[in-house]
PDB file of N, CA and C in Angstrom:
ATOM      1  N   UNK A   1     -17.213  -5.575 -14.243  1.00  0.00           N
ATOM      2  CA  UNK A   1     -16.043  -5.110 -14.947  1.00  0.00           C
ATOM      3  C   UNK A   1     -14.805  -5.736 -14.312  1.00  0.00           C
ATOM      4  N   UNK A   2     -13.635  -6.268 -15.226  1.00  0.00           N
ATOM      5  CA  UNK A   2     -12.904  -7.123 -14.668  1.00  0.00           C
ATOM      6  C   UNK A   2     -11.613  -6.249 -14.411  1.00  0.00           C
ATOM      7  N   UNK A   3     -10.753  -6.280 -13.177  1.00  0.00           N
ATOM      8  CA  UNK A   3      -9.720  -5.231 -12.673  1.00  0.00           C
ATOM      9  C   UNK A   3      -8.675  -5.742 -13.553  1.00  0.00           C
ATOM     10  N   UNK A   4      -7.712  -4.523 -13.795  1.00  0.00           N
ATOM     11  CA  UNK A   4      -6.754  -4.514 -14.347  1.00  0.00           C
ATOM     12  C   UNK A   4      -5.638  -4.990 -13.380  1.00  0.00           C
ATOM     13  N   UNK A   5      -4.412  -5.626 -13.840  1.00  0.00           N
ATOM     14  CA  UNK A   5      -2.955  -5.847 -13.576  1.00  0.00           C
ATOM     15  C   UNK A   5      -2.958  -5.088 -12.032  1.00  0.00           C
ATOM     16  N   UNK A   6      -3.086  -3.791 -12.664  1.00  0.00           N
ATOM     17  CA  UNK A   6      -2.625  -2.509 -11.917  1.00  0.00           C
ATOM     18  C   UNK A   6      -3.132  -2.577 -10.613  1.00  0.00           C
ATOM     19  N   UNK A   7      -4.332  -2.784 -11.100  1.00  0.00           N
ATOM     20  CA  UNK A   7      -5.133  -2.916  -9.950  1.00  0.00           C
ATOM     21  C   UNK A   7      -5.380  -3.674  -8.820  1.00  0.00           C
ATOM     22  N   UNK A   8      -4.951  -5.168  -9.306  1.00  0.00           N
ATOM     23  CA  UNK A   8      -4.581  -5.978  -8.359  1.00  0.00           C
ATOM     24  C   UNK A   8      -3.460  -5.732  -7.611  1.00  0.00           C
ATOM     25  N   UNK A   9      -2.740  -4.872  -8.082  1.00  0.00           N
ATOM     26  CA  UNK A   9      -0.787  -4.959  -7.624  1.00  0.00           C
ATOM     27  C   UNK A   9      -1.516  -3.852  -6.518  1.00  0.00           C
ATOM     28  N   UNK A  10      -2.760  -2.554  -6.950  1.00  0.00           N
ATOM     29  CA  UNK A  10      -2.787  -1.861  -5.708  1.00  0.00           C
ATOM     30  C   UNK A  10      -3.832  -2.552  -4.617  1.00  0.00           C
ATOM     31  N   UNK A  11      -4.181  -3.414  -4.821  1.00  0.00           N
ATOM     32  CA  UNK A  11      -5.269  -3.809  -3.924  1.00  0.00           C
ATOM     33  C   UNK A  11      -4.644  -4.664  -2.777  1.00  0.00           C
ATOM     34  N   UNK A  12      -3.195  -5.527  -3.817  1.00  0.00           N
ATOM     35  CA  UNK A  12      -2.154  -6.291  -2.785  1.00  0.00           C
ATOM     36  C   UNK A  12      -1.450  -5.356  -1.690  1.00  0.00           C
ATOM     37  N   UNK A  13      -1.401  -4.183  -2.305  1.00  0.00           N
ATOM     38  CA  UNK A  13      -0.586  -2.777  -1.464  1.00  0.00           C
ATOM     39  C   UNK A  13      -1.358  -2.215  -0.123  1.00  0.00           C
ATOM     40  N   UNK A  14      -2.641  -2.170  -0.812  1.00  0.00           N
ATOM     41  CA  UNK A  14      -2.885  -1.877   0.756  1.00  0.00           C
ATOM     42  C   UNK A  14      -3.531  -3.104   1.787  1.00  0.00           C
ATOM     43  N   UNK A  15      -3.781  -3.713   1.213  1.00  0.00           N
ATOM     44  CA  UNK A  15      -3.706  -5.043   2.217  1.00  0.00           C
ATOM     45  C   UNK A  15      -2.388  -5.321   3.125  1.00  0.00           C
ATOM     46  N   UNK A  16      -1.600  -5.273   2.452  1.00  0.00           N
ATOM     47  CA  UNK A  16       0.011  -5.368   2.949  1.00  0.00           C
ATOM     48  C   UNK A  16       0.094  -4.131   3.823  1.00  0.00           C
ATOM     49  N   UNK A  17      -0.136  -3.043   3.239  1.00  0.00           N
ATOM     50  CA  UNK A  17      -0.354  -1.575   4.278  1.00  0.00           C
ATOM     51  C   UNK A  17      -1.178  -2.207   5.539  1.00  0.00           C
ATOM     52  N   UNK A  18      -2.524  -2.658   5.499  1.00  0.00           N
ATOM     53  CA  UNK A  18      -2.807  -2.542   6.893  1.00  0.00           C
ATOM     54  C   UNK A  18      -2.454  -3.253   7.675  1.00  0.00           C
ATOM     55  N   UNK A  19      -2.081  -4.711   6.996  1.00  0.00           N
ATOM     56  CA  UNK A  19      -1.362  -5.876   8.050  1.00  0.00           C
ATOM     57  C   UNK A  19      -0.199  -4.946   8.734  1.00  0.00           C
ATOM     58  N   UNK A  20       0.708  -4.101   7.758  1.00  0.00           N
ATOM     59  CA  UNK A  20       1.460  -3.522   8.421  1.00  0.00           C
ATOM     60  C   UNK A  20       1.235  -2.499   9.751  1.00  0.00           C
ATOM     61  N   UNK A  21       0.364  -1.776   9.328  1.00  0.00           N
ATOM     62  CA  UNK A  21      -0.087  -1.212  10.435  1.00  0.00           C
ATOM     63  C   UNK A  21      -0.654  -1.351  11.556  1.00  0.00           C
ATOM     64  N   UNK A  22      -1.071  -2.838  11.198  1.00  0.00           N
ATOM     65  CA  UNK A  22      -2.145  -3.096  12.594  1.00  0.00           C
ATOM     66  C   UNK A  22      -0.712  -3.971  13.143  1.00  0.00           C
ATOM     67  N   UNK A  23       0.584  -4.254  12.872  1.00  0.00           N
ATOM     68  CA  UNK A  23       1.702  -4.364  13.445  1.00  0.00           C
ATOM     69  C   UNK A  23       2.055  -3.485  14.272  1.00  0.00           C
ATOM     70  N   UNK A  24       2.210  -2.286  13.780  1.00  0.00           N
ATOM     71  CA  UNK A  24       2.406  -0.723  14.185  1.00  0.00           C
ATOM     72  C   UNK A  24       1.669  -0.652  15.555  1.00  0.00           C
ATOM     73  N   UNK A  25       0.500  -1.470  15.613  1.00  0.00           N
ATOM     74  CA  UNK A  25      -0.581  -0.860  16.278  1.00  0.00           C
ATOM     75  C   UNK A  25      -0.222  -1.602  17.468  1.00  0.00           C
ATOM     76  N   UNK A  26       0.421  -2.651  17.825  1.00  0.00           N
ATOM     77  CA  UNK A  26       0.707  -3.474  18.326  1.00  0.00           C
ATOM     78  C   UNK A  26       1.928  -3.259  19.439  1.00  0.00           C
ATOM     79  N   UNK A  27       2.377  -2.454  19.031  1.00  0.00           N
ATOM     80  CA  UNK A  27       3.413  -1.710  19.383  1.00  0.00           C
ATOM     81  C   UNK A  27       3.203  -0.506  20.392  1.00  0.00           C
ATOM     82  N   UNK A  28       2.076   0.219  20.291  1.00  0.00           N
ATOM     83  CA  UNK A  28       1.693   1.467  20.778  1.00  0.00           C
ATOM     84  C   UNK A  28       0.688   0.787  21.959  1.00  0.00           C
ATOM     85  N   UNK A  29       0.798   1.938  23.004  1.00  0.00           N
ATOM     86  CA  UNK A  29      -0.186   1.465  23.917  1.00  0.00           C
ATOM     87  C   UNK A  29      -1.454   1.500  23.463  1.00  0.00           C
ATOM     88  N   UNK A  30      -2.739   0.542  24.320  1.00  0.00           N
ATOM     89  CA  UNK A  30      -2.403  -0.458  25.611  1.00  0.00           C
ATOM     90  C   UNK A  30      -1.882  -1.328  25.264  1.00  0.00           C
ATOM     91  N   UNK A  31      -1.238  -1.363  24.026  1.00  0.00           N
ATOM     92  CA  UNK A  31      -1.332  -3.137  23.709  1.00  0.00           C
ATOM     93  C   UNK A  31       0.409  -3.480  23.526  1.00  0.00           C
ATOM     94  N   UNK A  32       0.917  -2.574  23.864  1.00  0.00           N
ATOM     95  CA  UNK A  32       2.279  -2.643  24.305  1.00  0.00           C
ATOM     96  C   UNK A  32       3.286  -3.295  25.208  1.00  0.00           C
ATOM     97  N   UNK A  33       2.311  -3.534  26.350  1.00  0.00           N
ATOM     98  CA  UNK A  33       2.712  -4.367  27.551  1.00  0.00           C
ATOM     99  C   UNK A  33       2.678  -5.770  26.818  1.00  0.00           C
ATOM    100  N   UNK A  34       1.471  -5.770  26.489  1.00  0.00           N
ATOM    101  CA  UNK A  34       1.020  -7.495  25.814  1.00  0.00           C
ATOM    102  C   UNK A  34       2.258  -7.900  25.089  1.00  0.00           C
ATOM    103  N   UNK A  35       2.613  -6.803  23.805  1.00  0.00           N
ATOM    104  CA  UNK A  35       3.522  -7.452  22.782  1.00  0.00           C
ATOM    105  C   UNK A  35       4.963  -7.560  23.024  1.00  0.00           C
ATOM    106  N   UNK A  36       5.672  -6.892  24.124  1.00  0.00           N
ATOM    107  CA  UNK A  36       6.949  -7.100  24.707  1.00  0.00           C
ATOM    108  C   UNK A  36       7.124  -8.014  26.008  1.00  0.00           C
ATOM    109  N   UNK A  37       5.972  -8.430  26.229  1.00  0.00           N
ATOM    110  CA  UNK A  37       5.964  -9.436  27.552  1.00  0.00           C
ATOM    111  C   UNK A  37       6.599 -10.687  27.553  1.00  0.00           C
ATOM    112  N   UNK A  38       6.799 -10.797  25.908  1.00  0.00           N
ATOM    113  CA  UNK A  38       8.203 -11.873  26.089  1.00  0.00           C
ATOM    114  C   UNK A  38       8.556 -11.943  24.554  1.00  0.00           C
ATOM    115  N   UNK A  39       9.992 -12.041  24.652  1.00  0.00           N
ATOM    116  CA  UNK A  39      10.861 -11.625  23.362  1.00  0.00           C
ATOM    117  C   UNK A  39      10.284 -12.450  22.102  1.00  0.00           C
ATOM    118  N   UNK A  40      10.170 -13.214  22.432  1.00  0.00           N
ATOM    119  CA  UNK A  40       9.439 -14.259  21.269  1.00  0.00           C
ATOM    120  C   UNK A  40       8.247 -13.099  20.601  1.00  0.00           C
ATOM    121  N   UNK A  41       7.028 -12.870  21.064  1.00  0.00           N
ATOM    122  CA  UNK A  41       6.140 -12.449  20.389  1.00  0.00           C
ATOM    123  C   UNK A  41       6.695 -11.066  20.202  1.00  0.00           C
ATOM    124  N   UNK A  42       7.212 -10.135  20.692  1.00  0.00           N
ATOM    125  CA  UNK A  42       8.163  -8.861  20.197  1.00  0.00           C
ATOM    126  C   UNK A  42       9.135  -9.289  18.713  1.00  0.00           C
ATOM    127  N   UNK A  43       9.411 -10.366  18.939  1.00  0.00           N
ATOM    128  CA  UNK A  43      10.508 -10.144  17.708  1.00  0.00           C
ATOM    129  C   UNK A  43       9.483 -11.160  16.280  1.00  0.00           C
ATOM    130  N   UNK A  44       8.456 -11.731  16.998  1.00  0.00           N
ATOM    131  CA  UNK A  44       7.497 -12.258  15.596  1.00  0.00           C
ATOM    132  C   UNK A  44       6.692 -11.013  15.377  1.00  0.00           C
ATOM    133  N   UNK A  45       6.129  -9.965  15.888  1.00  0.00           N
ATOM    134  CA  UNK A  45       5.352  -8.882  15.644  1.00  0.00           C
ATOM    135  C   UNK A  45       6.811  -8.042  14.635  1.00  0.00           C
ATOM    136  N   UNK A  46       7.895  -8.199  15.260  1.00  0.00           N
ATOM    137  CA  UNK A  46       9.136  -6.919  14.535  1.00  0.00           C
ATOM    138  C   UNK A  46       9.012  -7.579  12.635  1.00  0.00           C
ATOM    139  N   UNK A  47       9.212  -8.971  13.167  1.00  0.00           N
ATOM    140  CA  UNK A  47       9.680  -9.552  11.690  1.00  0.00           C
ATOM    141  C   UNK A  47       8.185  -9.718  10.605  1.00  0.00           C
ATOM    142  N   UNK A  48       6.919  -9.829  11.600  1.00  0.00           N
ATOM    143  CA  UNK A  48       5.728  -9.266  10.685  1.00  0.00           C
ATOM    144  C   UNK A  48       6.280  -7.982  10.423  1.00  0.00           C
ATOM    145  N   UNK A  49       6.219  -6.885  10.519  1.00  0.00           N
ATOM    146  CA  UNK A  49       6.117  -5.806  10.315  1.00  0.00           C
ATOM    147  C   UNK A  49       6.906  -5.649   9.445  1.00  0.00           C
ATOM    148  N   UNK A  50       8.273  -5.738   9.507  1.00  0.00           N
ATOM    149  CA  UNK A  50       9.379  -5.815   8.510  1.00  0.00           C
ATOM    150  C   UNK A  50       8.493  -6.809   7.412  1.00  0.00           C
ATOM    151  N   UNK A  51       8.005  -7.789   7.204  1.00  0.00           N
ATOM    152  CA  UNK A  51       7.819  -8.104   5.892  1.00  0.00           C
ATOM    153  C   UNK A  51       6.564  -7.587   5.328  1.00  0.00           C
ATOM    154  N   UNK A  52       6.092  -7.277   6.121  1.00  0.00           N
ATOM    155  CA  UNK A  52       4.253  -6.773   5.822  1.00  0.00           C
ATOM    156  C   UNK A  52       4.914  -5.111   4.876  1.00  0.00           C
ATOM    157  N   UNK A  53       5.694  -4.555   5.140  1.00  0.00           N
ATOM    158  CA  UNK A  53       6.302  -3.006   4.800  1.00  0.00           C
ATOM    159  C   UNK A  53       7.120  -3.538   3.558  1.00  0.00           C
ATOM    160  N   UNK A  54       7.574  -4.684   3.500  1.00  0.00           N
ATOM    161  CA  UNK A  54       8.619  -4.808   2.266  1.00  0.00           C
ATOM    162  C   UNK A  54       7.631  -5.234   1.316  1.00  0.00           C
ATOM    163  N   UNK A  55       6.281  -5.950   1.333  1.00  0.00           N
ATOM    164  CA  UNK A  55       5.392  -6.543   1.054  1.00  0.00           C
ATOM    165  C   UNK A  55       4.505  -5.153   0.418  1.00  0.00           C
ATOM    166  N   UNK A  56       4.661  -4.348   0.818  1.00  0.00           N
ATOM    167  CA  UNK A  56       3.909  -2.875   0.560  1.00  0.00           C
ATOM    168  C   UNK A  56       4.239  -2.539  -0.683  1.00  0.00           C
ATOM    169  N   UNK A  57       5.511  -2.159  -0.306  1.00  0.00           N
ATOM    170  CA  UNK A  57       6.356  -1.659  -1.211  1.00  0.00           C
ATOM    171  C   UNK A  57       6.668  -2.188  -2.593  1.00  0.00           C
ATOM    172  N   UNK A  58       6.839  -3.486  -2.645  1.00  0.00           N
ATOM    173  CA  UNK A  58       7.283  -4.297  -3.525  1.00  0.00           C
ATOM    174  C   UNK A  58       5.662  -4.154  -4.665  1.00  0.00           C
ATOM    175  N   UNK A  59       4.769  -4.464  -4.128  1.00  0.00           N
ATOM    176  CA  UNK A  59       3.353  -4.268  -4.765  1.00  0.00           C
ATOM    177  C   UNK A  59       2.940  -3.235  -5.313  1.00  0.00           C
ATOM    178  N   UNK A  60       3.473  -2.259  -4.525  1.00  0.00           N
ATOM    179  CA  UNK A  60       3.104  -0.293  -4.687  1.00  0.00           C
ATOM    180  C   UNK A  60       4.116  -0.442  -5.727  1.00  0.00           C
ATOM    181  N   UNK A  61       5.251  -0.638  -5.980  1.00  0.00           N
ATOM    182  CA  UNK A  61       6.254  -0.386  -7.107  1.00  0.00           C
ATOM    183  C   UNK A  61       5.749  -1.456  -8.097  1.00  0.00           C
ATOM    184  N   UNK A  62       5.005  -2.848  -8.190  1.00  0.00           N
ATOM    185  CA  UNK A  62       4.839  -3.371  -9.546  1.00  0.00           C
ATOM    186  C   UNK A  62       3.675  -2.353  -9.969  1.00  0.00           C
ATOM    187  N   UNK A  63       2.784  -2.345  -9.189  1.00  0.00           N
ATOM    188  CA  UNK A  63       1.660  -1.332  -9.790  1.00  0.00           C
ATOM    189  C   UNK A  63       2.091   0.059 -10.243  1.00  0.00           C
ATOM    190  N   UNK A  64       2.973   0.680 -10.160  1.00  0.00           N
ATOM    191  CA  UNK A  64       3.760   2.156 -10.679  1.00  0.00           C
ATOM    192  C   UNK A  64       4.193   1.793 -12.163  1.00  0.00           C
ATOM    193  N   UNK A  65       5.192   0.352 -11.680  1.00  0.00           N
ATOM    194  CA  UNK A  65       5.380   0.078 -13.453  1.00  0.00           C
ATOM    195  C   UNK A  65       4.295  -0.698 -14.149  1.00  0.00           C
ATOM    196  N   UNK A  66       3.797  -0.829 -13.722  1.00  0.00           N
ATOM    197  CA  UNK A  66       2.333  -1.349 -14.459  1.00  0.00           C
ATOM    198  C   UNK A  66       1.784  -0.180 -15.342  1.00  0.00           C
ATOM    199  N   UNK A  67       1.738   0.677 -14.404  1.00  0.00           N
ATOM    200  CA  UNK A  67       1.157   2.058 -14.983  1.00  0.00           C
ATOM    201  C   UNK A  67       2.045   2.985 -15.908  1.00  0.00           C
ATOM    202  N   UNK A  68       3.409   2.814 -15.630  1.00  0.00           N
ATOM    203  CA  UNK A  68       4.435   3.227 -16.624  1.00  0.00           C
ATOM    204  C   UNK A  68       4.524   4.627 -15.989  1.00  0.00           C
ATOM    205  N   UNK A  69       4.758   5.119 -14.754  1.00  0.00           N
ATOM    206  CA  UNK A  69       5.035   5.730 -13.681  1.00  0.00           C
ATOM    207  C   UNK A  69       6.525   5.720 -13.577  1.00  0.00           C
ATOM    208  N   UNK A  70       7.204   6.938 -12.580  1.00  0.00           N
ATOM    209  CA  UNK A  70       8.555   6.355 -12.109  1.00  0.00           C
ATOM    210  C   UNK A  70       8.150   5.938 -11.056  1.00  0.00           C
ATOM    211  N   UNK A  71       9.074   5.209 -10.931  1.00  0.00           N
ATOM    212  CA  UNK A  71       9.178   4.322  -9.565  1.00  0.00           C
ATOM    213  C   UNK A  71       9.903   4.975  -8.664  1.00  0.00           C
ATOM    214  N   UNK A  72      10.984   5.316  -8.878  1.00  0.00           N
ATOM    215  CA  UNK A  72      11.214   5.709  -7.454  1.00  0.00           C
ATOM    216  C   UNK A  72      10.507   7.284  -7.344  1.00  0.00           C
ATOM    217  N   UNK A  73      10.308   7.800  -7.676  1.00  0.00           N
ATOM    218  CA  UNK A  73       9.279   8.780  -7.117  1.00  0.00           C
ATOM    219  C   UNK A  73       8.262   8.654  -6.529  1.00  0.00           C
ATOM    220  N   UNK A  74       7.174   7.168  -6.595  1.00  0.00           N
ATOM    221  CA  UNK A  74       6.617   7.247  -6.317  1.00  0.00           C
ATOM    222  C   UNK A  74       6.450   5.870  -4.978  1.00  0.00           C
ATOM    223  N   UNK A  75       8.035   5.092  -5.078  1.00  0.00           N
ATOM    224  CA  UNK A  75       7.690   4.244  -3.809  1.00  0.00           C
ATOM    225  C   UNK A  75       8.810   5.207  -2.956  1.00  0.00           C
ATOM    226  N   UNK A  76       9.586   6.561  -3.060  1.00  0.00           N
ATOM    227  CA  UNK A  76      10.111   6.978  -2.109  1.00  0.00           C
ATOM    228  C   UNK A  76       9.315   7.912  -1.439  1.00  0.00           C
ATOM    229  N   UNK A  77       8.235   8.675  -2.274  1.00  0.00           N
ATOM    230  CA  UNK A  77       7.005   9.114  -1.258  1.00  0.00           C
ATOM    231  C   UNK A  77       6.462   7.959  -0.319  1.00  0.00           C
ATOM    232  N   UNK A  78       6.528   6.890  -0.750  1.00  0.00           N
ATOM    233  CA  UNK A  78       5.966   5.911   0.130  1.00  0.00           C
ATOM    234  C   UNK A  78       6.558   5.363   1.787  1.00  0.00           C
ATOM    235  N   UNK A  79       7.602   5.581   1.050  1.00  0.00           N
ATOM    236  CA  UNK A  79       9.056   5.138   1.993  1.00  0.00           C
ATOM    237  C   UNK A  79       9.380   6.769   2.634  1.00  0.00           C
ATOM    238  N   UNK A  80       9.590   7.911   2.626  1.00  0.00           N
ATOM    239  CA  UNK A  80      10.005   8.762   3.176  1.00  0.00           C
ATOM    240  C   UNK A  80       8.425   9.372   4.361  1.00  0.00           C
ATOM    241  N   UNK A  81       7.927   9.187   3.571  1.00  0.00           N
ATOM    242  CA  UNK A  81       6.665  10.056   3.975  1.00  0.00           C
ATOM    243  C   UNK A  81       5.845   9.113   5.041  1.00  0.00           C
ATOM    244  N   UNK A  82       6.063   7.644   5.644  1.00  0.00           N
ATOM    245  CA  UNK A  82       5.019   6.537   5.696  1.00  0.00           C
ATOM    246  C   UNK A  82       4.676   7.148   6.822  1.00  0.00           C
ATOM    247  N   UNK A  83       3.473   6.443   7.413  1.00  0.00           N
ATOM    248  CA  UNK A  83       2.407   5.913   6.488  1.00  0.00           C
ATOM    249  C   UNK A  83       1.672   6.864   5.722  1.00  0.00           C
ATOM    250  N   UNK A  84       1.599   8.086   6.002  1.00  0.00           N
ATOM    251  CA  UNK A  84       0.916   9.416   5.153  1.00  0.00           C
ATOM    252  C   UNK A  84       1.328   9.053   3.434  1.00  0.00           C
ATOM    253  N   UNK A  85       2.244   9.502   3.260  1.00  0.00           N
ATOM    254  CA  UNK A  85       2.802   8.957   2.211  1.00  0.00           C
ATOM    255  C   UNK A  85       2.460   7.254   1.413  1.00  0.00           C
ATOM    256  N   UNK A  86       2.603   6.696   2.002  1.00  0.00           N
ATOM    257  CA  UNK A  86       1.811   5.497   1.316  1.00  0.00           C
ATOM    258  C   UNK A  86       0.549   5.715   0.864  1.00  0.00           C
ATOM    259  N   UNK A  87      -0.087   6.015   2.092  1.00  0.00           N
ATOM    260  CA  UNK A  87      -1.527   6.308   1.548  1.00  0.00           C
ATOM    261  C   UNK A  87      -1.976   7.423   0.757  1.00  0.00           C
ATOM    262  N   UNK A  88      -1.483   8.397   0.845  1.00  0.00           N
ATOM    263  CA  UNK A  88      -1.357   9.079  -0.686  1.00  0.00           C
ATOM    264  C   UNK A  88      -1.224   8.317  -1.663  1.00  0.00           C
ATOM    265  N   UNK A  89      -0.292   7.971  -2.014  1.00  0.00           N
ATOM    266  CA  UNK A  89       0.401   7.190  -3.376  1.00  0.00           C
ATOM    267  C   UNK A  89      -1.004   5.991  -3.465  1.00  0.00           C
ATOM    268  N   UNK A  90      -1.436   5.342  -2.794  1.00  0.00           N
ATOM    269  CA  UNK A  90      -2.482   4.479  -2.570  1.00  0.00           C
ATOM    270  C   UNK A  90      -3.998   4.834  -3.539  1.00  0.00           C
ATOM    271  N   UNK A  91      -3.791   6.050  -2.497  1.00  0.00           N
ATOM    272  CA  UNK A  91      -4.907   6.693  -3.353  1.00  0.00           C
ATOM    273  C   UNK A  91      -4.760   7.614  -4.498  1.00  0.00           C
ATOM    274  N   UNK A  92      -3.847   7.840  -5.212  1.00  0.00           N
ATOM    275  CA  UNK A  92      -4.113   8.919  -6.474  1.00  0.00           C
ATOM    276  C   UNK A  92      -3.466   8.121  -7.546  1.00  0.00           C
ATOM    277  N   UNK A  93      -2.576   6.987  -7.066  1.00  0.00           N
ATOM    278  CA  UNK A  93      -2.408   5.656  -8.180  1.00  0.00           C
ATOM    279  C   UNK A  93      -3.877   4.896  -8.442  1.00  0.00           C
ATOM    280  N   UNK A  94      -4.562   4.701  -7.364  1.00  0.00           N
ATOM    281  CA  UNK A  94      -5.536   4.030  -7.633  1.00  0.00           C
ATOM    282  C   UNK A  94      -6.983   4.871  -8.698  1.00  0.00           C
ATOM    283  N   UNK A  95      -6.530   6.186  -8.431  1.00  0.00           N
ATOM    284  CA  UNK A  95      -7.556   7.320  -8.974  1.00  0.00           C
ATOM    285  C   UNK A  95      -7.166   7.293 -10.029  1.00  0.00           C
ATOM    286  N   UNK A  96      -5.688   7.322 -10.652  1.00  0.00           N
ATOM    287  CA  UNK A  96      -5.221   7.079 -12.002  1.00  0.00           C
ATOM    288  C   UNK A  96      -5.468   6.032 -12.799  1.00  0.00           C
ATOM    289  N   UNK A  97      -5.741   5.152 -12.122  1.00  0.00           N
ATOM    290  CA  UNK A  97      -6.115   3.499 -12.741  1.00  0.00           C
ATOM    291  C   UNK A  97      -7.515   3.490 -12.678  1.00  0.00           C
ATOM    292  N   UNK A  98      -8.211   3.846 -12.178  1.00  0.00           N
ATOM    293  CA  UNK A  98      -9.707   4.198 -12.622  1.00  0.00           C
ATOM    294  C   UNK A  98      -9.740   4.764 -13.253  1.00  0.00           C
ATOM    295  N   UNK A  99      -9.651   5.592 -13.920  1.00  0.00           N
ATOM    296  CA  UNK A  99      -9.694   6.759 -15.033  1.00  0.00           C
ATOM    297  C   UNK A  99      -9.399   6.227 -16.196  1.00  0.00           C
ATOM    298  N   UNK A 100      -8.149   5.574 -16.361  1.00  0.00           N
ATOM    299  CA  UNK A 100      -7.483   4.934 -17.557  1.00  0.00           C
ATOM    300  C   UNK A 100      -8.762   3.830 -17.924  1.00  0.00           C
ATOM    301  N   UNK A 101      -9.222   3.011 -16.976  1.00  0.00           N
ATOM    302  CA  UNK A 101     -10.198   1.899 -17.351  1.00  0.00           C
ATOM    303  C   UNK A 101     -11.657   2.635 -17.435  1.00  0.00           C
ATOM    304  N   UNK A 102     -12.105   3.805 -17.185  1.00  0.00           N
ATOM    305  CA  UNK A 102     -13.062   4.534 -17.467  1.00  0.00           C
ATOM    306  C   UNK A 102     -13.613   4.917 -18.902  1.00  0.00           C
ATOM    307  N   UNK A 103     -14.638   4.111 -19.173  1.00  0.00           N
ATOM    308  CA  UNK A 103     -14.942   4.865 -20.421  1.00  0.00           C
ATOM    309  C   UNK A 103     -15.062   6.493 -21.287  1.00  0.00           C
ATOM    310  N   UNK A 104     -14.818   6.855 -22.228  1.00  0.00           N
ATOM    311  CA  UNK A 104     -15.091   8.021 -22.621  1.00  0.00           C
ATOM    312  C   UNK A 104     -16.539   8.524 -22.618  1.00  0.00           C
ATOM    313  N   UNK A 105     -17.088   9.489 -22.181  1.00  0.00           N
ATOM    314  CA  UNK A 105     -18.000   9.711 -22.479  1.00  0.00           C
ATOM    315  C   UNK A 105     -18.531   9.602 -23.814  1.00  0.00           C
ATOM    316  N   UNK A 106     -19.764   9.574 -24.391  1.00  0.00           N
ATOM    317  CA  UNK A 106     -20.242   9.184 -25.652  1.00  0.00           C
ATOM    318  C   UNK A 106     -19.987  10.980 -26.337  1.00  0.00           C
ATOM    319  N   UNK A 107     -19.864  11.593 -27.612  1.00  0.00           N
ATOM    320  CA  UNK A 107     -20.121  12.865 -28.043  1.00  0.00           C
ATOM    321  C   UNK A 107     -21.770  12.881 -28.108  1.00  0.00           C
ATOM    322  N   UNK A 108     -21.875  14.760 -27.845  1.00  0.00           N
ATOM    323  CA  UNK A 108     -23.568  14.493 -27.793  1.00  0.00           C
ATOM    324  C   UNK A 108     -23.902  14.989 -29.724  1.00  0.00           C
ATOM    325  N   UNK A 109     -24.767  14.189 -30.207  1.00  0.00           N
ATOM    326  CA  UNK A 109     -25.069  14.585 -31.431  1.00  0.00           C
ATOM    327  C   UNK A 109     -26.184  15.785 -31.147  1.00  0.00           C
ATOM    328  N   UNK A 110     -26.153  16.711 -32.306  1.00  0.00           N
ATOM    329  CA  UNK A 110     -27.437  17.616 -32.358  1.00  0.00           C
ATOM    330  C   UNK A 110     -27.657  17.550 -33.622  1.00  0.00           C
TER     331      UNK A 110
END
């Protein structure tokens, strides 16, 4: 079965989500010492992160209007709430877009 629009825009979203996060991750100990040990790789991990999050967002909002959703309702849960919030929106956009491409059940004849 071939994915919808929608679906690609959420599949780009969380890809972009985890690059972002495993930025995040980068940041937090042990691996903290490593990534500030010299400004160079601190400020290429900052400016991943910053685009990997704008990269989120931008994807999470074509897939909302894809779906004919509001948008900002549903990339400011993304943005207020992160990362909880993203991944919500991640998952019950993506539950909505399965459903829509889900067939009807057949009626049962008697």
């Amino acid at each position: 079965m071939k994915e919808t629009p929608d679906q690609r825009a959420l599949k780009a979203a969380t890809v972009s989500l985890v690059a972002a996060l495993g930025c995040v991750a980068l940041f937090l100990p042990p691996l903290l010492d490593d990534t500030i040990a010299t400004p160079l790789r601190a400020a290429v991990t900052g400016a991943a992160l910053g685009c990997t999050l704008l990269l989120h967002w931008i994807f999470l909002g074509i897939a909302v209007q894809r779906q004919q959703r509001s948008l900002a309702a549903w990339v400011g849960l993304s943005v207020l709430m992160f990362p909880i919030g993203s991944i919500l929106a991640l998952v019950l956009l993506s539950w909505f877009a399965d459903e829509r491409v889900a067939p009807a059940p057949a009626p049962h004849s008697s």
